[in-house]
C-alpha atoms as a PDB file:
ATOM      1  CA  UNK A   1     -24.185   1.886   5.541  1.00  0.00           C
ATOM      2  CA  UNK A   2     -25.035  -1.797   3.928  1.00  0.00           C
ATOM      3  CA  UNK A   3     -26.877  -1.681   1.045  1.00  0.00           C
ATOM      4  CA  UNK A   4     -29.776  -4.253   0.538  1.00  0.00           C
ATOM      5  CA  UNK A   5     -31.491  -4.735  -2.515  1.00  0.00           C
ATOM      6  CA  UNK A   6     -34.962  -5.305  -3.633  1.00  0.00           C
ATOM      7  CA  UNK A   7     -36.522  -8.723  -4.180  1.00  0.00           C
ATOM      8  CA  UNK A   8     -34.960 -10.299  -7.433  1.00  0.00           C
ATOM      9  CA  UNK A   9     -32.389  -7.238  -7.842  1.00  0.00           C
ATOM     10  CA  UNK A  10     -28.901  -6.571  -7.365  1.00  0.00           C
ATOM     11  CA  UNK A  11     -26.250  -3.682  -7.048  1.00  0.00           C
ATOM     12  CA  UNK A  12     -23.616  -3.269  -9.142  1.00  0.00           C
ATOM     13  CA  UNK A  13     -19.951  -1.467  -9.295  1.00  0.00           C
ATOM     14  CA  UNK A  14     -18.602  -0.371 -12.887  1.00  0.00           C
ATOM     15  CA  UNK A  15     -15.180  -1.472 -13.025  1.00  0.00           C
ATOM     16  CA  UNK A  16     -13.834   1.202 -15.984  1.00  0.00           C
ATOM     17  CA  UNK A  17     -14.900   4.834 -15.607  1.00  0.00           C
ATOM     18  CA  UNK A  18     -17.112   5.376 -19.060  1.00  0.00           C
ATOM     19  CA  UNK A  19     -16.355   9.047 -19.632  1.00  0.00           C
ATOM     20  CA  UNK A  20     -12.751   8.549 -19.520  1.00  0.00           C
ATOM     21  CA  UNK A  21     -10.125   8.571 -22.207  1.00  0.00           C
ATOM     22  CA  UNK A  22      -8.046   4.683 -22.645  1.00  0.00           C
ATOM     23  CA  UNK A  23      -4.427   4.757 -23.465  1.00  0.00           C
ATOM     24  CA  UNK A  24      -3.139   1.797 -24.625  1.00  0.00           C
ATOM     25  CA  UNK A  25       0.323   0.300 -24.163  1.00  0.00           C
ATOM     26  CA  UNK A  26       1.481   1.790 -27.457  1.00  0.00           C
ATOM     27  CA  UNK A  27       0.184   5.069 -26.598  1.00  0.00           C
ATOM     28  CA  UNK A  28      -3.089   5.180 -28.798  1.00  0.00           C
ATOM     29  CA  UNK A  29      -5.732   7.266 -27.065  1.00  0.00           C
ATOM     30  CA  UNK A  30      -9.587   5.809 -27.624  1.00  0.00           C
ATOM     31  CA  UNK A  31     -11.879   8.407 -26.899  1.00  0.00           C
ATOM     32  CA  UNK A  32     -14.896   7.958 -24.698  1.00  0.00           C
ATOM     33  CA  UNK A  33     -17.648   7.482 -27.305  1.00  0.00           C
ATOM     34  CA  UNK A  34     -20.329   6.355 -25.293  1.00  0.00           C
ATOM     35  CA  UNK A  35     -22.848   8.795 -26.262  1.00  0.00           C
ATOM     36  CA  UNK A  36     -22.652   7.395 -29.596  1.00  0.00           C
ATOM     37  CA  UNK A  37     -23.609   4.159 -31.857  1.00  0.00           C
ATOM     38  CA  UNK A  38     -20.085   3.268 -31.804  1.00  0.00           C
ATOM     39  CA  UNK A  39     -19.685   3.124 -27.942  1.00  0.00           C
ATOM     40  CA  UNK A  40     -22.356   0.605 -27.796  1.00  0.00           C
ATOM     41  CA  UNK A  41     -20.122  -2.457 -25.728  1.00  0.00           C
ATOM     42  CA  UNK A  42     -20.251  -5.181 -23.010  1.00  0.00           C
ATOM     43  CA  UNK A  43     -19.437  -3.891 -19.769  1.00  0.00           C
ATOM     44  CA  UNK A  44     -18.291  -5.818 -16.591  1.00  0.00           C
ATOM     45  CA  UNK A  45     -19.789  -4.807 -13.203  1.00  0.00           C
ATOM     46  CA  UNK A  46     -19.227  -6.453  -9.738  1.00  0.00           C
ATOM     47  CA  UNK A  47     -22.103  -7.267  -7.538  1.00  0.00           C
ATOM     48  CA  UNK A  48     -21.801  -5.749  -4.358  1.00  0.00           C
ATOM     49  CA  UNK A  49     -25.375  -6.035  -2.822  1.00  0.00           C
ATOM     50  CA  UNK A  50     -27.725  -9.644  -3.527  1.00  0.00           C
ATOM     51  CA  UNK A  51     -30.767 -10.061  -2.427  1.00  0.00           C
ATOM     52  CA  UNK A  52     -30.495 -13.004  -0.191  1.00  0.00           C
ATOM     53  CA  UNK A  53     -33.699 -15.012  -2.399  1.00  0.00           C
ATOM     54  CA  UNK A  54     -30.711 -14.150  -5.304  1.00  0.00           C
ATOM     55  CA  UNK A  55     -29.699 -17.673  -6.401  1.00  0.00           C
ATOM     56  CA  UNK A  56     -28.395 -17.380  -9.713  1.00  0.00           C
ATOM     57  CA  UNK A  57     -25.215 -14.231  -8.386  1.00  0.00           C
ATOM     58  CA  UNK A  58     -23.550 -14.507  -5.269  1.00  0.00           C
ATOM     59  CA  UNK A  59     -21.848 -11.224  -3.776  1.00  0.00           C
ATOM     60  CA  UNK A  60     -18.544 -10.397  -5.090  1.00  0.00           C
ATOM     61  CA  UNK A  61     -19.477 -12.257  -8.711  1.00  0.00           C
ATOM     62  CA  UNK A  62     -18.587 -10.675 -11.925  1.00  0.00           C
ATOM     63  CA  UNK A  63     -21.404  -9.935 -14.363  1.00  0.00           C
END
């Protein structure tokens, strides 16, 4: 099924699961804090549905 957006709006894919548990390369575990003041970061989607009027993100673009 193709998704199409409405007028000025896009669809997005998260790229990193929020709710999960990170473990970095040196074995630290950061816990999923996003419920919290401290979980408060930038997150990068993908745009997988543009509204063809869309000029400023193109399907496929990070944002």
């Amino acid at each position: 099924m193709k998704i199409r957006p409405l007028k000025g709006k896009i669809t997005v894919q998260i790229l990193e699961d929020p709710r999960k548990e990170q473990v970095t390369k040196a074995g630290v575990i950061l816990l999923a804090d996003n419920a919290t003041e401290a979980g408060m970061k930038p997150r990068w989607f993908k745009a997988i549905a543009v509204h063809p009027e869309e000029e400023d993100v193109k399907e496929g673009d990070y944002v």
